[in-house]
Each structure stands twice: as structure tokens, then as C-alpha cells.
C-alpha atoms as a PDB file:
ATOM      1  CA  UNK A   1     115.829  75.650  74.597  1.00  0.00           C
ATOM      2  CA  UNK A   2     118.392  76.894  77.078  1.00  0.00           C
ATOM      3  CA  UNK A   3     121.896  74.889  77.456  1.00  0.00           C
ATOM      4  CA  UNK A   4     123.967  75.061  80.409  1.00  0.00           C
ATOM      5  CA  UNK A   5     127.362  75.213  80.568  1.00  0.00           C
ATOM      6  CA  UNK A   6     130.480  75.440  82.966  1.00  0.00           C
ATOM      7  CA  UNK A   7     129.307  72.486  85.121  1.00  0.00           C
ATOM      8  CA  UNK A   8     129.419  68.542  84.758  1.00  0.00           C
ATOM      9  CA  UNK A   9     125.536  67.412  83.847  1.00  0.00           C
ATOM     10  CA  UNK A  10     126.916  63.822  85.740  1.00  0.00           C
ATOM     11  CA  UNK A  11     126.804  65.737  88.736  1.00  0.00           C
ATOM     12  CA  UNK A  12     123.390  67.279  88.277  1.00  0.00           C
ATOM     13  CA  UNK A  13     122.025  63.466  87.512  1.00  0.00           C
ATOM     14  CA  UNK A  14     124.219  61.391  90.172  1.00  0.00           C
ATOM     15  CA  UNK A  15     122.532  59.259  92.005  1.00  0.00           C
ATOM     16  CA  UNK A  16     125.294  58.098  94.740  1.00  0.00           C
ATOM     17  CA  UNK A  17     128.593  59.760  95.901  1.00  0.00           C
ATOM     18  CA  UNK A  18     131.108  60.579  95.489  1.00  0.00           C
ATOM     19  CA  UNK A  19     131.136  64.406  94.049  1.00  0.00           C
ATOM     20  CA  UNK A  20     134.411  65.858  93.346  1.00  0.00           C
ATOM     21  CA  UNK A  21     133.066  68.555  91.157  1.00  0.00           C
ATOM     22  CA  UNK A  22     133.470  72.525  91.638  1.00  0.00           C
ATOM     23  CA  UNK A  23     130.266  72.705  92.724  1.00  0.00           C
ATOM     24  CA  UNK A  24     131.298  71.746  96.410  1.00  0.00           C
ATOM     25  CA  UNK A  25     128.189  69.595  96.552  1.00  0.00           C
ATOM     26  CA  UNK A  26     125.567  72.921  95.710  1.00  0.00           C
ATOM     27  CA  UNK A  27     123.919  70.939  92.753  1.00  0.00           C
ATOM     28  CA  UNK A  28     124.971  67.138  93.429  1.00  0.00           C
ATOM     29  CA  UNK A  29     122.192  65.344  92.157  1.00  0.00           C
ATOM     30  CA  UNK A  30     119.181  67.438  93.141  1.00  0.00           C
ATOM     31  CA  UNK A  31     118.376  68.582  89.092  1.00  0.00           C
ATOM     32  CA  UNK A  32     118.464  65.244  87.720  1.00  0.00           C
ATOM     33  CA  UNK A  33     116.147  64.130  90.757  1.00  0.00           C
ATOM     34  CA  UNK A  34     114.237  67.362  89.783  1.00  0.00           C
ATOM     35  CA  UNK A  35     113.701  65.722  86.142  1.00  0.00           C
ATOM     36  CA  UNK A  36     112.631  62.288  87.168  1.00  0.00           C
ATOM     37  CA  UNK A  37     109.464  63.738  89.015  1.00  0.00           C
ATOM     38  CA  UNK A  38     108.612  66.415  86.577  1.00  0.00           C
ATOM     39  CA  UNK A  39     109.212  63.168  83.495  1.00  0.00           C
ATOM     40  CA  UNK A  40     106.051  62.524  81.435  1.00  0.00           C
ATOM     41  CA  UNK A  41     106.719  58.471  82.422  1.00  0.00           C
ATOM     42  CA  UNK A  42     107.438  57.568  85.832  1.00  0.00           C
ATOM     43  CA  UNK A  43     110.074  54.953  84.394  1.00  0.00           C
ATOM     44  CA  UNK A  44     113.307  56.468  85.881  1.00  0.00           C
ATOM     45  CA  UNK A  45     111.356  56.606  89.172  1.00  0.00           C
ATOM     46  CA  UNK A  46     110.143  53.031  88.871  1.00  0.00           C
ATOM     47  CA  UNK A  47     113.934  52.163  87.908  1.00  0.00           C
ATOM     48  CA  UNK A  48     115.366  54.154  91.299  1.00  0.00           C
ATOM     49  CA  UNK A  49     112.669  51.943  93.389  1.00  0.00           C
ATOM     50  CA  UNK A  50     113.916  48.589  91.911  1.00  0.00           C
ATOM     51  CA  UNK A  51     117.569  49.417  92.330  1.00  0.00           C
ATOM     52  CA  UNK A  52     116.980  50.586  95.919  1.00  0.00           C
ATOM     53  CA  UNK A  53     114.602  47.352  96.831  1.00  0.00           C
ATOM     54  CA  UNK A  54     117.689  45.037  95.295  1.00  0.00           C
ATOM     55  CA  UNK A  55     119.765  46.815  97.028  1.00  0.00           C
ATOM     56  CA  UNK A  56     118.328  46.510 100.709  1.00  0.00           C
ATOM     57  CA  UNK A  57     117.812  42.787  99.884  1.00  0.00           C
ATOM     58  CA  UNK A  58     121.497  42.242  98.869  1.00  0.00           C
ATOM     59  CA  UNK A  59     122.371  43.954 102.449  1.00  0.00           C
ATOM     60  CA  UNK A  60     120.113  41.976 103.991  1.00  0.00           C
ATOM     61  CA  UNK A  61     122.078  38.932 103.403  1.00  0.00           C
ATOM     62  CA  UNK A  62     124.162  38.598 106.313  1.00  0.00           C
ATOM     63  CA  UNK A  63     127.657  36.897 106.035  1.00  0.00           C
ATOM     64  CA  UNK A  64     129.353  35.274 108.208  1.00  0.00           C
ATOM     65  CA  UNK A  65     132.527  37.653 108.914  1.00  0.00           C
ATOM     66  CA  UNK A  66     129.910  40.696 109.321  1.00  0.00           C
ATOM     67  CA  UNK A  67     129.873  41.950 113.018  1.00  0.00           C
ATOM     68  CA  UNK A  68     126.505  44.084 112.923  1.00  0.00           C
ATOM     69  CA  UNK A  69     123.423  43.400 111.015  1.00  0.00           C
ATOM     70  CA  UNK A  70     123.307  43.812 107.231  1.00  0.00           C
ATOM     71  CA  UNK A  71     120.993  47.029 107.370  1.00  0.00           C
ATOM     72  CA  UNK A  72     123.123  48.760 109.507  1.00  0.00           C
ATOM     73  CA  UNK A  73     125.895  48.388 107.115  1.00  0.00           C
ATOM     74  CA  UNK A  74     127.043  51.209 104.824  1.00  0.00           C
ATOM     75  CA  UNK A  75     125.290  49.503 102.206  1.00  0.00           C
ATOM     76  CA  UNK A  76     122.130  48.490 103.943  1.00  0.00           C
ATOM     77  CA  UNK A  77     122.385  52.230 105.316  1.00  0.00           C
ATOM     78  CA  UNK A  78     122.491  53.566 101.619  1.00  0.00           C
ATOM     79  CA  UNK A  79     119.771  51.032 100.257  1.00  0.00           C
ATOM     80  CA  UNK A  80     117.507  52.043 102.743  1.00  0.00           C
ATOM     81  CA  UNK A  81     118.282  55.908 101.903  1.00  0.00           C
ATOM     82  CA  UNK A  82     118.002  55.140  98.423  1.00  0.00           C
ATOM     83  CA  UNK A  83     114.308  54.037  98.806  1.00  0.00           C
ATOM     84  CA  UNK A  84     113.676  57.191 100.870  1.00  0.00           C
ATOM     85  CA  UNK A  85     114.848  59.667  98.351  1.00  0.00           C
ATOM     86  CA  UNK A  86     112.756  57.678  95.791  1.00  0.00           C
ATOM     87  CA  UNK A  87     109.703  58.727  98.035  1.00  0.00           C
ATOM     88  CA  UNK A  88     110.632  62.084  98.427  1.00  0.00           C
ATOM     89  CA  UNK A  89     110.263  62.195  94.658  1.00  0.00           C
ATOM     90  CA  UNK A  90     107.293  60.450  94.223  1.00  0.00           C
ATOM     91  CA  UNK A  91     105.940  63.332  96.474  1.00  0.00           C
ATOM     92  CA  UNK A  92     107.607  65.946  93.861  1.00  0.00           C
ATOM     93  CA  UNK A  93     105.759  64.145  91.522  1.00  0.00           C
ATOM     94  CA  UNK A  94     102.055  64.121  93.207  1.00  0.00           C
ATOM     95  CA  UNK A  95     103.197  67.712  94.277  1.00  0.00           C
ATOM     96  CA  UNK A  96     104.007  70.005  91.036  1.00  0.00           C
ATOM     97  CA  UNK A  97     103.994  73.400  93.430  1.00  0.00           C
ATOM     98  CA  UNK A  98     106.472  71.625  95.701  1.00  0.00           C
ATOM     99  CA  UNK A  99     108.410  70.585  92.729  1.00  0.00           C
ATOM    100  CA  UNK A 100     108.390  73.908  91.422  1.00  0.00           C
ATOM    101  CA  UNK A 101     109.271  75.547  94.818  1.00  0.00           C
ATOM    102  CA  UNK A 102     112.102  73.089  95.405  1.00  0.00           C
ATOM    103  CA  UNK A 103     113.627  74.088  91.956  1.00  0.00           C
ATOM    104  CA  UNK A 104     113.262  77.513  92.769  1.00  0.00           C
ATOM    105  CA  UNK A 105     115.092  77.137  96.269  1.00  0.00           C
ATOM    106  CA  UNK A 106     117.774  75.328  94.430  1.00  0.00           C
ATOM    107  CA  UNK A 107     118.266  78.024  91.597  1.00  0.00           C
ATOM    108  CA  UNK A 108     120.699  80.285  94.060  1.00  0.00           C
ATOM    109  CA  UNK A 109     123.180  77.456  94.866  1.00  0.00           C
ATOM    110  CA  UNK A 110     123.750  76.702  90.771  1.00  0.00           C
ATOM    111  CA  UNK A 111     127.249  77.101  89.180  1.00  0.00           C
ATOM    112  CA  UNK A 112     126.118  76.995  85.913  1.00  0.00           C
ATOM    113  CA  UNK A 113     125.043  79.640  83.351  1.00  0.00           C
ATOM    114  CA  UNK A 114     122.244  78.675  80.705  1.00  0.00           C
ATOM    115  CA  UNK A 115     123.274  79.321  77.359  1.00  0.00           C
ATOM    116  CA  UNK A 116     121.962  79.919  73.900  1.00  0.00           C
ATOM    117  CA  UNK A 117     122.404  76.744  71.794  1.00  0.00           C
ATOM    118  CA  UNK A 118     122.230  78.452  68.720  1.00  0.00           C
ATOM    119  CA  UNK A 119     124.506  81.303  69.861  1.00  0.00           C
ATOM    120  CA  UNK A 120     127.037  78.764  71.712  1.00  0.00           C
ATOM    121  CA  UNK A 121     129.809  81.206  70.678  1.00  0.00           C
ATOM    122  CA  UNK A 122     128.729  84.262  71.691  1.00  0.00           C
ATOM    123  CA  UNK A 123     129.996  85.157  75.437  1.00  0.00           C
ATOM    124  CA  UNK A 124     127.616  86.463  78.144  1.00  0.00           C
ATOM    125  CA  UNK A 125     127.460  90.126  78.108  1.00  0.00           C
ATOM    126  CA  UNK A 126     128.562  92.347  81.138  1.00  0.00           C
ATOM    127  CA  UNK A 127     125.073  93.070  81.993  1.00  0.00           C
ATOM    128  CA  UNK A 128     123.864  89.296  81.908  1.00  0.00           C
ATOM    129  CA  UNK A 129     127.198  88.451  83.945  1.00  0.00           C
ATOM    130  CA  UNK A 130     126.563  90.633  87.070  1.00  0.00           C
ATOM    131  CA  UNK A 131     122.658  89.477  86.876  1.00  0.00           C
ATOM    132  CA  UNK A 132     123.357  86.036  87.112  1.00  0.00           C
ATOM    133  CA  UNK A 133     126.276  86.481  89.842  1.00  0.00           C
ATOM    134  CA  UNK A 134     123.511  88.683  91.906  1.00  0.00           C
ATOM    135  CA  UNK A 135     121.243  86.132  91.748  1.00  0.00           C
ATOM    136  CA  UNK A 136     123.703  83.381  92.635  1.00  0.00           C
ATOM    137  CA  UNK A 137     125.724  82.367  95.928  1.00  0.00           C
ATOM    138  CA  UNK A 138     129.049  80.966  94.622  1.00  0.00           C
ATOM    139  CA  UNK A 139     129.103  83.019  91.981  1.00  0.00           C
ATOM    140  CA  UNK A 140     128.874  86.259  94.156  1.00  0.00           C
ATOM    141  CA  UNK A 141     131.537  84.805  96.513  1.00  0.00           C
ATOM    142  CA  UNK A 142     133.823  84.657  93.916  1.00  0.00           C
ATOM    143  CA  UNK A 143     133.425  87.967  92.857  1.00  0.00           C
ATOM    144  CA  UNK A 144     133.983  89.075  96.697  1.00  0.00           C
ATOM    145  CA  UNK A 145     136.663  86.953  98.100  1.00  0.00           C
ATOM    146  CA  UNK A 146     138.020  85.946  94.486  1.00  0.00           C
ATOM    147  CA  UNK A 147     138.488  82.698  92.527  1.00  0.00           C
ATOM    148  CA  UNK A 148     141.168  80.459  94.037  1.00  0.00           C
ATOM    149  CA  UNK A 149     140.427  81.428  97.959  1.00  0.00           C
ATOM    150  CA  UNK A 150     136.413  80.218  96.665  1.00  0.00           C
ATOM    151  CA  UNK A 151     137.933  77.697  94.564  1.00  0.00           C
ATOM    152  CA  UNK A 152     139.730  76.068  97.548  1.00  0.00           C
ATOM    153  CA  UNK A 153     136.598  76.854  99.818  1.00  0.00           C
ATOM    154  CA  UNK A 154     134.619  74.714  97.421  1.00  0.00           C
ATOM    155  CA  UNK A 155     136.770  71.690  97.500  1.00  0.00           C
ATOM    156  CA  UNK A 156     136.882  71.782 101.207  1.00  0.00           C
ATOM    157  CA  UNK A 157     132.905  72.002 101.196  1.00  0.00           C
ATOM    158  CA  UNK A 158     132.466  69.082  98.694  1.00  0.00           C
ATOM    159  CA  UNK A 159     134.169  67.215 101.492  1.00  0.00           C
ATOM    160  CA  UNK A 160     132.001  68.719 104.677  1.00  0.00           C
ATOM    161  CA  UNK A 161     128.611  68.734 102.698  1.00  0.00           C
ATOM    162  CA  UNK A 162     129.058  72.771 103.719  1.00  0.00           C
ATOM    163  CA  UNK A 163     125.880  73.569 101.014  1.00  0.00           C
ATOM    164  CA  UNK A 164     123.411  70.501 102.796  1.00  0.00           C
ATOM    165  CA  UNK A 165     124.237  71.241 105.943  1.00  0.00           C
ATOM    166  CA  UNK A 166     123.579  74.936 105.082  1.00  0.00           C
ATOM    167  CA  UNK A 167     119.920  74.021 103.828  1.00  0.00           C
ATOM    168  CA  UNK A 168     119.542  71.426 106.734  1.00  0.00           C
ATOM    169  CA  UNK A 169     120.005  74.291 109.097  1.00  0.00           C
ATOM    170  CA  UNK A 170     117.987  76.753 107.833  1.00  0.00           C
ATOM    171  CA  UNK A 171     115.246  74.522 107.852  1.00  0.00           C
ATOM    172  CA  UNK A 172     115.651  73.789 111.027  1.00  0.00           C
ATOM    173  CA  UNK A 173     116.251  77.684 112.154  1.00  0.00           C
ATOM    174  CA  UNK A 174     112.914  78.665 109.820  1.00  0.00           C
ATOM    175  CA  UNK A 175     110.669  76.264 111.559  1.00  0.00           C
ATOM    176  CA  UNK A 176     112.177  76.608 115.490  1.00  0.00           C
ATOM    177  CA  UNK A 177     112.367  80.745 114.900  1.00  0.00           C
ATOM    178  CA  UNK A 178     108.779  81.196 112.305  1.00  0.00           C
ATOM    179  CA  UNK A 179     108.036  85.033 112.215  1.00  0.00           C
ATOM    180  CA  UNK A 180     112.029  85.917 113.119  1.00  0.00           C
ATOM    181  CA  UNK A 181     114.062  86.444 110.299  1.00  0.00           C
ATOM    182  CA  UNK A 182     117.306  87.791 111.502  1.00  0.00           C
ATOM    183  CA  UNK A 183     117.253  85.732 114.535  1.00  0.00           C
ATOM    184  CA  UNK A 184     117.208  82.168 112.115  1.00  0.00           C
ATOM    185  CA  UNK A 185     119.817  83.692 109.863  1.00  0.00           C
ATOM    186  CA  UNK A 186     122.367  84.187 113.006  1.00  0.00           C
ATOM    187  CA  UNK A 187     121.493  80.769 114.163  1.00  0.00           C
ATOM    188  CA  UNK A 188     122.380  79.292 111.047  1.00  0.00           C
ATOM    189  CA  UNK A 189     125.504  81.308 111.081  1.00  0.00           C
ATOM    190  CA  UNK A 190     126.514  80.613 114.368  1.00  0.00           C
ATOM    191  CA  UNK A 191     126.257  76.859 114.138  1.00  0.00           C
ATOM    192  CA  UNK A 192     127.864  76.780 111.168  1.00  0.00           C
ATOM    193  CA  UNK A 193     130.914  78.470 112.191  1.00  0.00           C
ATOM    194  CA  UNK A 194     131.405  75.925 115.585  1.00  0.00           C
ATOM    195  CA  UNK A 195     133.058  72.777 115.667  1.00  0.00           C
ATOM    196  CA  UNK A 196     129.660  70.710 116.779  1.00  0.00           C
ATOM    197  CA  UNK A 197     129.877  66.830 117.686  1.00  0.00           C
ATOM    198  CA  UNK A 198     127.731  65.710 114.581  1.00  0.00           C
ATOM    199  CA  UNK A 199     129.302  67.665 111.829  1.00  0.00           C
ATOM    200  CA  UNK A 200     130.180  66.196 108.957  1.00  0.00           C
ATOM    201  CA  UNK A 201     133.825  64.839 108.522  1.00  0.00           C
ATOM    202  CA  UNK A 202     135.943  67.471 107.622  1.00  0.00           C
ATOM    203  CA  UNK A 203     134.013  70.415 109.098  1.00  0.00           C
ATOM    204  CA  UNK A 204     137.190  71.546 111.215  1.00  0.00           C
ATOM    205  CA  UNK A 205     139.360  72.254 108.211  1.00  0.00           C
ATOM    206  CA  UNK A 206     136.028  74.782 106.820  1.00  0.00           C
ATOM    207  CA  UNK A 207     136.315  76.777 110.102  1.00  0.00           C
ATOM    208  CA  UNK A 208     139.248  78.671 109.496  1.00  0.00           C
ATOM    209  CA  UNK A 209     136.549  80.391 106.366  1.00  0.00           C
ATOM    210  CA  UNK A 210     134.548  81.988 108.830  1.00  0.00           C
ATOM    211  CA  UNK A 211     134.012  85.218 107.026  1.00  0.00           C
ATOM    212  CA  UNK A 212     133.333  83.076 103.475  1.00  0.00           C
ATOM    213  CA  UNK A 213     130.962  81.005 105.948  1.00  0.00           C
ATOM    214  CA  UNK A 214     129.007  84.121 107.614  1.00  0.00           C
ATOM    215  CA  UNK A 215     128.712  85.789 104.007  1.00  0.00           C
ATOM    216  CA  UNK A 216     127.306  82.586 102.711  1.00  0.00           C
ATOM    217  CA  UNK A 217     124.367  81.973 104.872  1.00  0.00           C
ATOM    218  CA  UNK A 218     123.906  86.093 104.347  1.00  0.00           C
ATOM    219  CA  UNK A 219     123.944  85.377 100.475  1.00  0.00           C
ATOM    220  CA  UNK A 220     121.569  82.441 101.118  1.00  0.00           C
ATOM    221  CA  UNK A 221     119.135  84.485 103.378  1.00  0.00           C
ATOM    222  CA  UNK A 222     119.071  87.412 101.267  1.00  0.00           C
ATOM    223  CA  UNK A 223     117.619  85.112  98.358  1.00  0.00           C
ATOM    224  CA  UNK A 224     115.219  83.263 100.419  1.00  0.00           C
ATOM    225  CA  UNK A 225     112.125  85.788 100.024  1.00  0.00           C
ATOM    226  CA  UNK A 226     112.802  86.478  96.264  1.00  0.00           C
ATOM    227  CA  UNK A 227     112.857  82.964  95.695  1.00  0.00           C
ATOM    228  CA  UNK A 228     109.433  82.333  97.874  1.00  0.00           C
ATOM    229  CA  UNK A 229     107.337  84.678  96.091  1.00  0.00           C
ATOM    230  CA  UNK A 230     109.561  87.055  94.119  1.00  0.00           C
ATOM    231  CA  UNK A 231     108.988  89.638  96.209  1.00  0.00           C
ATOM    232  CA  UNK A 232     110.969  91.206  99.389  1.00  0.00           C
ATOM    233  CA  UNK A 233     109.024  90.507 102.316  1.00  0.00           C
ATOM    234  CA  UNK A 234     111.333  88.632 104.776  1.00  0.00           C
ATOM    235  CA  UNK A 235     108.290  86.541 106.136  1.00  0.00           C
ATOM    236  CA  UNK A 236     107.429  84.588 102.812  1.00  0.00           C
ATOM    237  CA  UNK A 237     110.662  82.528 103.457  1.00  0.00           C
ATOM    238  CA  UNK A 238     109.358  81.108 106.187  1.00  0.00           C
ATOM    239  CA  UNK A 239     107.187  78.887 103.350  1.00  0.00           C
ATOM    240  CA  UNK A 240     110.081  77.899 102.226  1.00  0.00           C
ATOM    241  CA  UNK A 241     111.027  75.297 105.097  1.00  0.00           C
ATOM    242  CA  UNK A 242     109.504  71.960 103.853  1.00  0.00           C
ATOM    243  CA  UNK A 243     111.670  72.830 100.159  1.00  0.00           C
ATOM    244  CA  UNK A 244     114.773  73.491 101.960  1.00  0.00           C
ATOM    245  CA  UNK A 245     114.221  69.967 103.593  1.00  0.00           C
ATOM    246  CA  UNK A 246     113.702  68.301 100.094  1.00  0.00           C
ATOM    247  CA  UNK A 247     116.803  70.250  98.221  1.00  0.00           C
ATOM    248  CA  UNK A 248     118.983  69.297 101.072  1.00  0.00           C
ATOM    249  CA  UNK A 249     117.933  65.606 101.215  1.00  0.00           C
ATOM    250  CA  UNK A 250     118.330  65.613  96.996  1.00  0.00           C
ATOM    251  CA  UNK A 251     121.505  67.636  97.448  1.00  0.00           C
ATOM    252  CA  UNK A 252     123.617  65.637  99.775  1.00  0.00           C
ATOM    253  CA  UNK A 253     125.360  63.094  98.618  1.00  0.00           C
ATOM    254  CA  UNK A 254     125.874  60.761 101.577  1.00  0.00           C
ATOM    255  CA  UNK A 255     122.613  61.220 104.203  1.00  0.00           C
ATOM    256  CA  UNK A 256     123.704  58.109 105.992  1.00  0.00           C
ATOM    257  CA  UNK A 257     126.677  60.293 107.107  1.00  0.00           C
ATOM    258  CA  UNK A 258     125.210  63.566 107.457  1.00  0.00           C
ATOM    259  CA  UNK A 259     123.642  63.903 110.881  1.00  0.00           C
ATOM    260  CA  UNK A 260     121.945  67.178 110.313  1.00  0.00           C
ATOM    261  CA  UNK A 261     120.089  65.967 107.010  1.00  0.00           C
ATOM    262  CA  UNK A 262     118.850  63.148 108.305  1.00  0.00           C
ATOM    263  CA  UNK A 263     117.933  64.900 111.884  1.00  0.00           C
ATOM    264  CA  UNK A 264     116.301  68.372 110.123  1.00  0.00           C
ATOM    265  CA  UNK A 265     115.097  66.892 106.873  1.00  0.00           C
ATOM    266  CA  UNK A 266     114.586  62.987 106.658  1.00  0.00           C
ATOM    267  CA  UNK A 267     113.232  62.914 110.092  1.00  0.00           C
ATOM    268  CA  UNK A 268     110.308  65.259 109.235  1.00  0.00           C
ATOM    269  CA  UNK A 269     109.796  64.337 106.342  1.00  0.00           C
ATOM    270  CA  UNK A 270     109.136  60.696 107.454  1.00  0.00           C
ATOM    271  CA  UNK A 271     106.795  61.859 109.832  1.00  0.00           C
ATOM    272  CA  UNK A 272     104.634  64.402 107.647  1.00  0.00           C
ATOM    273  CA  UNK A 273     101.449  62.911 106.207  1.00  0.00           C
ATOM    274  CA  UNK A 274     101.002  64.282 102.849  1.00  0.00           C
ATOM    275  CA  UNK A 275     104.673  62.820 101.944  1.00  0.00           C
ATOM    276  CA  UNK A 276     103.548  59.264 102.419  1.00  0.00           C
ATOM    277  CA  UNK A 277     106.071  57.357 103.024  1.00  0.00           C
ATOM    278  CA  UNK A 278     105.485  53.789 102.818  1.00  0.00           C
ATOM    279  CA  UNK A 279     105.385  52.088 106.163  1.00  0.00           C
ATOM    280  CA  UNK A 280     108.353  49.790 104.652  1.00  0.00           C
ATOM    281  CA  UNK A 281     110.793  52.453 103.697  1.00  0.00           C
ATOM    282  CA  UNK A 282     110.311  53.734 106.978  1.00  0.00           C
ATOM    283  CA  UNK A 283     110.617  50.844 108.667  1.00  0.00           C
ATOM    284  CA  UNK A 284     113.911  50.428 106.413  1.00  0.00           C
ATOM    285  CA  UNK A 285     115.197  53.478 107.909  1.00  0.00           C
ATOM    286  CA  UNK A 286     114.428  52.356 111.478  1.00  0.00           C
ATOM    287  CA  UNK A 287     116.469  49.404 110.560  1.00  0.00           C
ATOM    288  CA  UNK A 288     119.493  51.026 109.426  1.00  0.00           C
ATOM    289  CA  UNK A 289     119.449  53.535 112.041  1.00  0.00           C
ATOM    290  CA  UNK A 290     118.140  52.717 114.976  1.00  0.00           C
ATOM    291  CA  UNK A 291     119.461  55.374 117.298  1.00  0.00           C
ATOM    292  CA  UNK A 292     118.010  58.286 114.772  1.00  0.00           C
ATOM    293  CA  UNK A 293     115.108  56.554 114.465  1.00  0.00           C
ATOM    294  CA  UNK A 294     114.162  54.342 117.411  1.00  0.00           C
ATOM    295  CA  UNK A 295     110.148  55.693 116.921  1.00  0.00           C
ATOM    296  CA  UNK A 296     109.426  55.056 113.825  1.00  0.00           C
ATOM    297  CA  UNK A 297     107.032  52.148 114.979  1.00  0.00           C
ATOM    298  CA  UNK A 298     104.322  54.665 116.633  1.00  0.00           C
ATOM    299  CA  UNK A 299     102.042  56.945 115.311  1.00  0.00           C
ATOM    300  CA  UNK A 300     103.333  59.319 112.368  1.00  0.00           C
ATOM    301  CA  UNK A 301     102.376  62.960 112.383  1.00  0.00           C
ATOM    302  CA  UNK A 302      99.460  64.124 110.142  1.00  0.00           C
ATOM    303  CA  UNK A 303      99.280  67.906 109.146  1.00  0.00           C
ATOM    304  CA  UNK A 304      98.621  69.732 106.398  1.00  0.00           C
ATOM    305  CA  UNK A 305     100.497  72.972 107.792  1.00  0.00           C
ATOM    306  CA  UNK A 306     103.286  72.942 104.833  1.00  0.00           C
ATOM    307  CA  UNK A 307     105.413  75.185 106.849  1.00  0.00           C
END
């Protein structure tokens, strides 16, 4: 069985920030999450649900020097996010084709080469070295604007959530441009390389990468219809929207602070039927963010359309 190496398997399991790995965020947490729903025994899953429903009852307890109520705190804010990621992969679970297709989507944005273990000394060949950079976004943007400029890039991103709020956008662009390929891929470009109001702290010092930025999202959309069906029609990415939502969610290491996650990918998420979402995680969420989610008491959406 294959072994990875050159990346921190801590990182690929965490379950809260922060991530100070040279991954810039890209695989923060979303494997390990990957693993629970795909375990034979739901008893990591069943663990995350406990720890997030002690959680949200620890921030529930008001003290006396708090100003604003206990769910609206950072920690009632992360409880309640907690309990929403552990729905999102109890749906992996239910879902094995989503599961796959989420692990799929997240293949690009890895670091990290598998390895043989019973050849752990043997280096990659030249050949298996271009194939995996190809196939890979940081990887190929080292190889075009070299290590250290990438290397700085990627500490600057870990900071920004640069890879989540990639995915959260072009989820967003998929689903508002369906059938128009190039037309998503420069709105995803273009927002990414403004200053917005609800970026993520730290955004502004990313901007001055613009060109790393704009070859990025290229990288990203030029791997989108491989990864949807292996083939090279631009329109199967467009399948691809409710996965992006799920890797970014998974990915991002701080949702409570990441506008465009929770906007792009909790928000629909919440609302799509065959997630089911239990009426008290979402009401949870409505707690801890009111303004994002002042609706959450009516009616929830109820499709099937999985794009």
C-alpha cells in the first residue's frame, strides 16, 4: 500500500486550526475527514459529534463578564461549525460517489507524493516527477515561478485561506455561470485578485501575487474536467460544484472566519435536502451567526439537482 511523504499526516487529520504547514491550507484536514466517512465503524464520526455537542454546551454557559451570547462567541461559533462539518461527513458517508468525487477534486491541491513502502529509498524517477507536478497545482507553480517565491506564496496563503477561498469561489462561479466555462474561470480570477470587504484577514498582503494568483485558478480550472470524468470536455466540471463546496468546507480551517465558505458552501449546503442536516445543527448555526443566517427557521430547499 502506497505511503506518502513530504507532508505532515497531522495536517491531513486536524480537526481545528491552526495550520502552519507548507501546504498553505491545500490539504488542512480534508483527507483525514475523507477517512472518517469512508471508516468501516462510524466511531471517529460518533467521537467528532460528541466533542462538537460538549462543546456548544460548554459555550452555552454564559458568564458573567461575557458581553454577547455564548453561541456567538468564537467558541460557540466553532462548536456549532464543528457539528456542521460532522454532517457534511455523515453525508460522505451515506454518499460513497460524493465521497469519491470530493477526493478526486481534492487530489490537484495535494503536496504530497505517494511512495513505495518497500522501495522507501529509491527516489521518484524523472518521468514520475513531471507526471505528478502536471497533475498537481503547487507543485506546477513551483516549477514555474520557483521554490522560495511559491514557498513564501504558501505561507502568505496559509494565513488568507487563498486554497478555500479558491474552491469557495469556483463553486460559486460554476453554479451562477453553468454551461460557461471561461466566463467562471475569469470570475474566479478576478475576485480573487481584488481587495473585497469579506476577505479573509490577510488577503491584502496575497495581492501583490497576482500573476501566481491568475495562474492558480488557471491550474485549478484546467484540472477540473479531468478530475470530473477523466476526460476533457470543459462542461463535466460543472458536476463538480456540490464537491468543491464539501472540499472547501473540509479544507478550511477556520469557517467561522471565512465569509466566502460559509456564504458559497455552508449556506447551500444547509439548505440542500439530500445533505440532511439536522434541524439542531442548523439551528446551531443560526445561533452563532445570525446575520449569515437569519432564515434558517423557514422552509429548507429540497432538490435532487446535484449540480
Amino acid at each position: 500500500m502506497a505511503e506518502r511523504s513530504g507532508h505532515s499526516t497531522n495536517c491531513e487529520k486536524a480537526e481545528k486550526p491552526p495550520c502552519a504547514c507548507q501546504c498553505g491550507g491545500a490539504e488542512h484536514g480534508w483527507q483525514g475527514a475523507i477517512a472518517i466517512a469512508a471508516a468501516p465503524s462510524d466511531r471517529d464520526l460518533l467521537r467528532l459529534e460528541r466533542e462538537a455537542d460538549q462543546a456548544w454546551s460548554q459555550a452555552e454557559r454564559r458568564r458573567t463578564d461575557q458581553r454577547k451570547p455564548g453561541p456567538q462567541t468564537s467558541a460557540g461559533r466553532q462548536a456549532a461549525i464543528k457539528a456542521f462539518v460532522a454532517e457534511v461527513i455523515r453525508w460522505l458517508r451515506r454518499d460513497p460517489n460524493l465521497r469519491q468525487a470530493t477526493k478526486q477534486l481534492g487530489e490537484p491541491f495535494r503536496i504530497s507524493r505517494d511512495t513505495d513502502p518497500d522501495g522507501l529509498r529509491r527516489r521518484l524517477t524523472a518521468e514520475q516527477e513531471e507526471r505528478f507536478v502536471e497533475a498537481h497545482v503547487i507543485p506546477g507553480l513551483r516549477k514555474e515561478f520557483g521554490d522560495q517565491r511559491i514557498k513564501d506564496f504558501q505561507r502568505k496563503a496559509g494565513t488568507a485561506h487563498f486554497w478555500c477561498e479558491l474552491l469557495a469561489q469556483t463553486a460559486h462561479a460554476l453554479d451562477e455561470f453553468r454551461g460557461r466555462y471561461n466566463q467562471a474561470r475569469r470570475a474566479v480570477a478576478a475576485v480573487l485578485t481584488s481587495a473585497g470587504e469579506r476577505r479573509p484577514d490577510g488577503w491584502t498582503a496575497l495581492l501583490s501575487e497576482k500573476d501566481v494568483i491568475e495562474r492558480a485558478v488557471e491550474l485549478v480550472f484546467k484540472h477540473l474536467p479531468r478530475v470530473a470524468t477523466g476526460g476533457i470536455a470543459v462542461q463535466d466540471a460543472f458536476n463538480l460544484i456540490w464537491p468543491a463546496r464539501i472540499l472547501a468546507v473540509l479544507m478550511c480551517r477556520e469557517p467561522r472566519r471565512h465569509p466566502a465558505v460559509r456564504e458559497y458552501c455552508v449556506k447551500p449546503i444547509v439548505r440542500y435536502g439530500a445533505a440532511e442536516i439536522q434541524a439542531r445543527v442548523k439551528d446551531r448555526l443560526r445561533q452563532a451567526f445570525p446575520l449569515d443566517w437569519p432564515e434558517l427557521s423557514g422552509p429548507d430547499e429540497d432538490t435532487n439537482d446535484l449540480t
